[in-house]
Protein backbone atom coordinates (compact mmCIF):
# COMPACT_ATOMS: atom_id res chain seq x y z
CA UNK A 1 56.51 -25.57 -16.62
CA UNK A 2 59.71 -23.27 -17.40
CA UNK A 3 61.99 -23.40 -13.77
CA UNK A 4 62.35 -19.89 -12.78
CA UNK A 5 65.73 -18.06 -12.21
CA UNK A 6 65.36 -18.83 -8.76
CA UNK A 7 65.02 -22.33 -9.15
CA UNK A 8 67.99 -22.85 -11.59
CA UNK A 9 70.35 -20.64 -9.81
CA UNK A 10 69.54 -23.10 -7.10
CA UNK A 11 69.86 -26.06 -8.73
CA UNK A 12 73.07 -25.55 -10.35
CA UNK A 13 74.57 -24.21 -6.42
CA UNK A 14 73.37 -27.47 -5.35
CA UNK A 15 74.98 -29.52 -8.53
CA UNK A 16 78.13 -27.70 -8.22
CA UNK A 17 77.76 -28.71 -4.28
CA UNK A 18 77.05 -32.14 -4.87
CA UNK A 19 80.43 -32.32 -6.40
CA UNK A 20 82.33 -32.12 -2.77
CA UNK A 21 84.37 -35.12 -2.51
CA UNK A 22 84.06 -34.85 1.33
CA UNK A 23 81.17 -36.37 2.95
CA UNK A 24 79.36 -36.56 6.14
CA UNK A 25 77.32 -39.33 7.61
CA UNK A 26 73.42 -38.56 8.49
CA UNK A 27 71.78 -42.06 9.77
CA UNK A 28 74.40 -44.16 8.27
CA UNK A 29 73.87 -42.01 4.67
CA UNK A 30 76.72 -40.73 3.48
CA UNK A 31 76.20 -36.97 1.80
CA UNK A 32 78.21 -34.65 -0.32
CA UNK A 33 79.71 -32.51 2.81
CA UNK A 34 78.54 -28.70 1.67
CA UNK A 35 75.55 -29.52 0.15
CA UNK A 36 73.96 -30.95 2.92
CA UNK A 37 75.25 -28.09 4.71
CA UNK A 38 73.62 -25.90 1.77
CA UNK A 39 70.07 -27.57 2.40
CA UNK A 40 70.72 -27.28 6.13
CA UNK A 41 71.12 -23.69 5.65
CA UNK A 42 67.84 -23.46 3.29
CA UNK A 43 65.47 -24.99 6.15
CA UNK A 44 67.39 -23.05 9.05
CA UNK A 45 67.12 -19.84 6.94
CA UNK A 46 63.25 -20.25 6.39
CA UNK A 47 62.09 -21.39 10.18
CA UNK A 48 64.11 -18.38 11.17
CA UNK A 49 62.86 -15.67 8.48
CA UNK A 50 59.96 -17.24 6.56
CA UNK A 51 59.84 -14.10 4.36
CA UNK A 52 63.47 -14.30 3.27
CA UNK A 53 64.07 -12.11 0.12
CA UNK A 54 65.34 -14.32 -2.87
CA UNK A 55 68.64 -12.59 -2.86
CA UNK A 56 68.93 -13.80 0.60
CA UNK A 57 67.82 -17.41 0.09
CA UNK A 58 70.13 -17.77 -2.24
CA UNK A 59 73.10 -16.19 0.05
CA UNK A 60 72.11 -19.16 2.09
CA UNK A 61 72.69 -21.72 -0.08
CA UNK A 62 75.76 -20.73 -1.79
CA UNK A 63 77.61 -19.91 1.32
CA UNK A 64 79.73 -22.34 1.07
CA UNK A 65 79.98 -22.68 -2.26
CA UNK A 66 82.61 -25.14 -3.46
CA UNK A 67 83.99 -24.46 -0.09
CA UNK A 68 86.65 -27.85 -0.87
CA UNK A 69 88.24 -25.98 -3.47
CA UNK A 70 90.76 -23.95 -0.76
CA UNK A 71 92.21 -26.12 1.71
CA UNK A 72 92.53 -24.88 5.15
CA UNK A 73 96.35 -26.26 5.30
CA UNK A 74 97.43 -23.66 2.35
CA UNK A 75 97.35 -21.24 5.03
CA UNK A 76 99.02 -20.95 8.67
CA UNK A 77 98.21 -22.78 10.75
CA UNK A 78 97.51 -19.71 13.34
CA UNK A 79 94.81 -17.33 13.98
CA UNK A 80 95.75 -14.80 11.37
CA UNK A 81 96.19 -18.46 8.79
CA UNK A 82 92.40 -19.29 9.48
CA UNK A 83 91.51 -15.37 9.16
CA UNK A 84 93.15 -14.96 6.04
CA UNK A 85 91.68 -18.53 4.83
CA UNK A 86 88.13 -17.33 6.16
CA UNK A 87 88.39 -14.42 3.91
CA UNK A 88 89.70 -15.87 0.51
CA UNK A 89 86.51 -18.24 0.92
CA UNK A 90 84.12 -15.55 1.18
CA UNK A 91 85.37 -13.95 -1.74
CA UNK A 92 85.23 -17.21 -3.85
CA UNK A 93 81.97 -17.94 -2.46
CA UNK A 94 80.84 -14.40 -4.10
CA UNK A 95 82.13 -14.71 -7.34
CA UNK A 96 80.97 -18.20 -8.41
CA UNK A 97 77.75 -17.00 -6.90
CA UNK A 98 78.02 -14.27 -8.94
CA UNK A 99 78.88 -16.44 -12.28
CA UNK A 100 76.24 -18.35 -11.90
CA UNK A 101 73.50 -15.78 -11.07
CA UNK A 102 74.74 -13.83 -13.95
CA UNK A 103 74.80 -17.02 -16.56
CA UNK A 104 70.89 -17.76 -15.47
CA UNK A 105 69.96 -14.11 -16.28
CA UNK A 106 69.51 -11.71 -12.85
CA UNK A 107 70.61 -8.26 -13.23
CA UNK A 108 73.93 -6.44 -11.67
CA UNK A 109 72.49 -5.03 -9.12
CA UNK A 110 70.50 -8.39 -7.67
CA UNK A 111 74.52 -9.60 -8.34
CA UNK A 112 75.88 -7.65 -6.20
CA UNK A 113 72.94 -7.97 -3.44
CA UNK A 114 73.73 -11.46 -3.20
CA UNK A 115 77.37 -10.89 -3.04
CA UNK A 116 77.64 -8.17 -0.31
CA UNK A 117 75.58 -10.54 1.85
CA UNK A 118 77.72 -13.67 1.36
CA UNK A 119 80.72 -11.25 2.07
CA UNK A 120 78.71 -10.46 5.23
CA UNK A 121 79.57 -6.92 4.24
CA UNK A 122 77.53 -4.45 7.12
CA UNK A 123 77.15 -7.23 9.61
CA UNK A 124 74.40 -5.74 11.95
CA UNK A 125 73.84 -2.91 10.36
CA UNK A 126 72.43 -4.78 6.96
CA UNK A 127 69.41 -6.63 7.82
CA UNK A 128 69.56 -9.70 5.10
CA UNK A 129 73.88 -9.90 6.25
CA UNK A 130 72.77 -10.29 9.78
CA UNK A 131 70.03 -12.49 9.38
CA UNK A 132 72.64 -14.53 6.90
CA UNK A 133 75.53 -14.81 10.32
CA UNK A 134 72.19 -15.50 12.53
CA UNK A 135 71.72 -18.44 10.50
CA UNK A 136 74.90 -19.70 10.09
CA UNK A 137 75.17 -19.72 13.54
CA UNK A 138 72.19 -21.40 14.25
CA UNK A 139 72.77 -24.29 11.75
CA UNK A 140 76.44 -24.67 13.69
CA UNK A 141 74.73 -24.83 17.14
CA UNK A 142 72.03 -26.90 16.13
CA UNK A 143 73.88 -29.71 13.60
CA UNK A 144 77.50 -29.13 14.28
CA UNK A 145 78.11 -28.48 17.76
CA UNK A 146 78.04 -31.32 19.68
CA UNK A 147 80.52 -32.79 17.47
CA UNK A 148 82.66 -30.06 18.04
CA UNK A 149 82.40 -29.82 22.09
CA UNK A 150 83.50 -33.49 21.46
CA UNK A 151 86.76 -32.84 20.34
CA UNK A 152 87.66 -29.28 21.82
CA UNK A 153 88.43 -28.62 25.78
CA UNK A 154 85.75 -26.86 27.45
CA UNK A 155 87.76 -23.35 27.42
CA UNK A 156 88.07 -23.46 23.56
CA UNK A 157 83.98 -24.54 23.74
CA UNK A 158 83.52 -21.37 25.52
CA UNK A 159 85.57 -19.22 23.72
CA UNK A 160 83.49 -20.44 20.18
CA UNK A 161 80.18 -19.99 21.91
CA UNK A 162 81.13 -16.53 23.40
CA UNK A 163 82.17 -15.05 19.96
CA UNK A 164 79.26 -16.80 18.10
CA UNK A 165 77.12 -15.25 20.25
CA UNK A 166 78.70 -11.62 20.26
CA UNK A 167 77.81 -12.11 16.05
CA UNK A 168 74.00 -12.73 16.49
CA UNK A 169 70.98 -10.83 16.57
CA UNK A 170 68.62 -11.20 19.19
CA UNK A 171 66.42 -12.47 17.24
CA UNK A 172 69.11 -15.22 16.85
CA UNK A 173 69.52 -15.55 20.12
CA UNK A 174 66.01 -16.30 20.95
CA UNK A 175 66.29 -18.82 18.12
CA UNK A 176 69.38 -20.47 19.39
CA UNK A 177 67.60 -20.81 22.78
CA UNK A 178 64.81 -23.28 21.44
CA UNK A 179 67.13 -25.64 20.40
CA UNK A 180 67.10 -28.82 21.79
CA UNK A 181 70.68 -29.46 23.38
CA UNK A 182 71.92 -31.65 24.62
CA UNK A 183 71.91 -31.45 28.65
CA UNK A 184 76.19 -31.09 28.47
CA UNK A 185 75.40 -28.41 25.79
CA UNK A 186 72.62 -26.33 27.31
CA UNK A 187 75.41 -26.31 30.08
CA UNK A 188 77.70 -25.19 28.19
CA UNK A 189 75.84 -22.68 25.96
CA UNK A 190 74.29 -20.88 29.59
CA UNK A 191 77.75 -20.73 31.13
CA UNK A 192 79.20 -19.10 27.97
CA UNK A 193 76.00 -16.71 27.72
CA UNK A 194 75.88 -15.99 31.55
């Protein structure tokens, strides 16, 4: 059987993904940084909307497209550095999306669907862009953060969780609850929330 468009489009996110020269260590495996952060997003996406639109599944998994390809250090090393960085991503992170949709045969306007919700464009007000950031978040609190309260002080901790927060839904928020922290990060999380 043929693969549909669906399937290529995700196959070829994943190939170009599997071509990160950074990895990350899972059980003593080593994997291709982003696209075990792509398949994180996938399964984090569906447990939190099981009837995810394609457009939006695919948003998912090309968030971080190729991500390795802009180096934070090009840019200051300040707030308005990582802003600027932040935003020059996105925009790559569209257009090879784009590319690639277009070379496995969607139409313009599914294009540009996927696009506006990797660009996050109507955060809140766009239902597929906020479920995207809900996500996002919820793969960070759930695989990443630990890690991170490891090697932050408790202030910046606080500051991270009080912003991620302020960008989810509810519905996120309920999510984010059932996660099983760790007892130092359920403190954490509920003194940032409270």
């Amino acid at each position: 059987m043929k693969p549909t468009r669906f399937e290529t489009a995700i196959a070829i996110i994943d190939k170009k993904n599997a071509e990160d020269p950074n990895t990350y260590k899972v059980a003593g495996i080593d994997y291709a940084k982003e696209l075990l952060y792509s398949q994180r997003m996938t399964r984090t996406l569906l447990q939190f909307d099981p009837n995810a639109s394609k457009a939006l599944q695919i948003a998912a998994r090309a968030q971080h497209i190729c991500r390795w390809q802009i180096a934070r250090s090009e840019y200051p090393m300040d707030r308005v550095g990582y802003l600027k960085w932040r935003e020059e991503l996105k925009k790559m992170h569209a257009n090879i999306t784009g590319e690639i949709l277009e070379q496995v045969g969607f139409d313009a306007q599914f294009v540009e669907r996927v696009q506006k919700i990797i660009l996050k464009k109507l955060i809140k007000k766009n239902e597929e862009s906020q479920a995207l950031e809900d996500t996002i978040c919820l793969v960070f609190l759930d695989y990443y953060f630990d890690e991170f309260a490891e090697k932050h002080s408790e202030e910046k901790i606080i500051d991270i969780l009080k912003k991620t927060w302020v960008k989810m839904s509810d519905k996120g928020h309920e999510a984010a609850l059932k996660i099983p922290f760790s007892e130092k990060s359920l403190a954490l999380v509920k003194q940032a929330i409270s």
